[in-house]
C-alpha atoms as a PDB file:
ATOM      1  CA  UNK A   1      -3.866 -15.996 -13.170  1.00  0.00           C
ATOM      2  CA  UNK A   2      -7.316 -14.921 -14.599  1.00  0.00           C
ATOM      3  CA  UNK A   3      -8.806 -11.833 -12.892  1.00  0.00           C
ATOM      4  CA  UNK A   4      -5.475 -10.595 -11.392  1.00  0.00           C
ATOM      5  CA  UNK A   5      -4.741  -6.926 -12.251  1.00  0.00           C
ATOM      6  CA  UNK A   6      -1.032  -5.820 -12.779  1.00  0.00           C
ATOM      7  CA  UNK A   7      -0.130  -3.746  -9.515  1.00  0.00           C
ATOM      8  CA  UNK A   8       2.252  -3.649  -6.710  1.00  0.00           C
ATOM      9  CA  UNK A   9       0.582  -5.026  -3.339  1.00  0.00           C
ATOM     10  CA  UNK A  10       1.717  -5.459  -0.204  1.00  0.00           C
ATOM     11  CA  UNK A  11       1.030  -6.710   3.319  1.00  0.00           C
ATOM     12  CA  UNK A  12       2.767  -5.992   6.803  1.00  0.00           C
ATOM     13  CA  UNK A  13       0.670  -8.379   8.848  1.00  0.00           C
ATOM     14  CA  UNK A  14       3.226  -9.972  10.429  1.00  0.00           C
ATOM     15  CA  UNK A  15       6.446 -10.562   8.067  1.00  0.00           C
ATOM     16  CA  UNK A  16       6.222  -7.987   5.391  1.00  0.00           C
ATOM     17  CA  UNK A  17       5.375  -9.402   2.106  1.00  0.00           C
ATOM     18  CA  UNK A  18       5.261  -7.669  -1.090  1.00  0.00           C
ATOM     19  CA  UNK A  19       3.593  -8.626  -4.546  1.00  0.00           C
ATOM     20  CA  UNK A  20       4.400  -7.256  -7.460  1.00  0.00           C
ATOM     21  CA  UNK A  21       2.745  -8.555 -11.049  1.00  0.00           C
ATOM     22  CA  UNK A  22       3.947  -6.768 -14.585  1.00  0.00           C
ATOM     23  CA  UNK A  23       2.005  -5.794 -16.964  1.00  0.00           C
ATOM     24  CA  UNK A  24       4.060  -8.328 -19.092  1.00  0.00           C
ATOM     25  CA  UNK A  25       3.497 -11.410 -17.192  1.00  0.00           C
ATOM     26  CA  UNK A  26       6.381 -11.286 -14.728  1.00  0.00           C
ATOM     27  CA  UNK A  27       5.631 -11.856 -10.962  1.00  0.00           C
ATOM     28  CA  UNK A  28       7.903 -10.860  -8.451  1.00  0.00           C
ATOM     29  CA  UNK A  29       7.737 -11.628  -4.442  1.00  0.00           C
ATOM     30  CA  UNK A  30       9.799 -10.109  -1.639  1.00  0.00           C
ATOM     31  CA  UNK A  31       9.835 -11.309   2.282  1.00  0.00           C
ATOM     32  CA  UNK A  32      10.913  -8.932   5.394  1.00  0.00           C
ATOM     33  CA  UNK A  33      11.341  -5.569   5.406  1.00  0.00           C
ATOM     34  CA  UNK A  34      14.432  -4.685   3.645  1.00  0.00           C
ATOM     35  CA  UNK A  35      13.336  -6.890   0.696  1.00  0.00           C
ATOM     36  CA  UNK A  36      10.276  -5.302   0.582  1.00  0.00           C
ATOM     37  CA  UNK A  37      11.511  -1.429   0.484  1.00  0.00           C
ATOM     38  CA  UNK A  38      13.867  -2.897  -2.174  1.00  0.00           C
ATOM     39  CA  UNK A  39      11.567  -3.598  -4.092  1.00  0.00           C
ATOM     40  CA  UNK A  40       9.085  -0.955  -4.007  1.00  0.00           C
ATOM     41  CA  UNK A  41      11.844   1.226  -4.467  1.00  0.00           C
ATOM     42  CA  UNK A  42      12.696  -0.709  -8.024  1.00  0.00           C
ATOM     43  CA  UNK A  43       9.805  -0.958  -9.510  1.00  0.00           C
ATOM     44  CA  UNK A  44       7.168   1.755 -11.072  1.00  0.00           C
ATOM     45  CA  UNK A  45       4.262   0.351 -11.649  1.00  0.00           C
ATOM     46  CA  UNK A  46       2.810   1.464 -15.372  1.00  0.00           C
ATOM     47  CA  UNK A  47       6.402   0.918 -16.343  1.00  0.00           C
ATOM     48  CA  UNK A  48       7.392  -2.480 -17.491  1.00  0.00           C
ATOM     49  CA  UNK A  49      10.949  -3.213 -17.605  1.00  0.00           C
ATOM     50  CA  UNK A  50      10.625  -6.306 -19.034  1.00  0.00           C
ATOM     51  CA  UNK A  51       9.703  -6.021 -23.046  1.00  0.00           C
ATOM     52  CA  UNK A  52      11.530  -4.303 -25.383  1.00  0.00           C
ATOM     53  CA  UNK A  53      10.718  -1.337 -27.544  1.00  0.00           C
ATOM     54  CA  UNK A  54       9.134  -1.710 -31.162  1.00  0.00           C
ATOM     55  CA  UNK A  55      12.769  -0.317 -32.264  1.00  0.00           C
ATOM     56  CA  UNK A  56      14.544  -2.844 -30.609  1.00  0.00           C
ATOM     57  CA  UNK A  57      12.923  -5.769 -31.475  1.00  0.00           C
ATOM     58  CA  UNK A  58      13.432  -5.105 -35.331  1.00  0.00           C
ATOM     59  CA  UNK A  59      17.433  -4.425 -34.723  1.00  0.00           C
ATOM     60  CA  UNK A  60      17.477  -7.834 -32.563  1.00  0.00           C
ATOM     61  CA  UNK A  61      15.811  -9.843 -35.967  1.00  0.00           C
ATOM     62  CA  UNK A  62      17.506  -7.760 -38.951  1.00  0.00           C
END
């Protein structure tokens, strides 16, 4: 996925669609309407919910 930027996009040509890529990696997609407020709802962009802090990862190997 070179040249993608990390962001929340989405289109409501006809069935809503919404994009969402992590900073992280992680790519999430959501179809019709209710999915889509769902998720726009969820997520913060900035914010990833998906790596763990510096102080966690050295508890998870000690």
């Amino acid at each position: 996925m070179t040249g993608t930027q990390p962001g929340l996009q989405i289109r409501m040509t006809g069935v809503p669609v919404a994009d969402w890529l992590c900073a992280c990696g992680h790519h999430e997609r959501a179809r019709r309407r209710q999915a889509v407020i769902e998720l726009t709802t969820r997520v913060h962009v900035g914010t990833c919910p998906h790596r763990t802090t510096p102080a966690q990862e050295g508890r998870n190997t000690a």
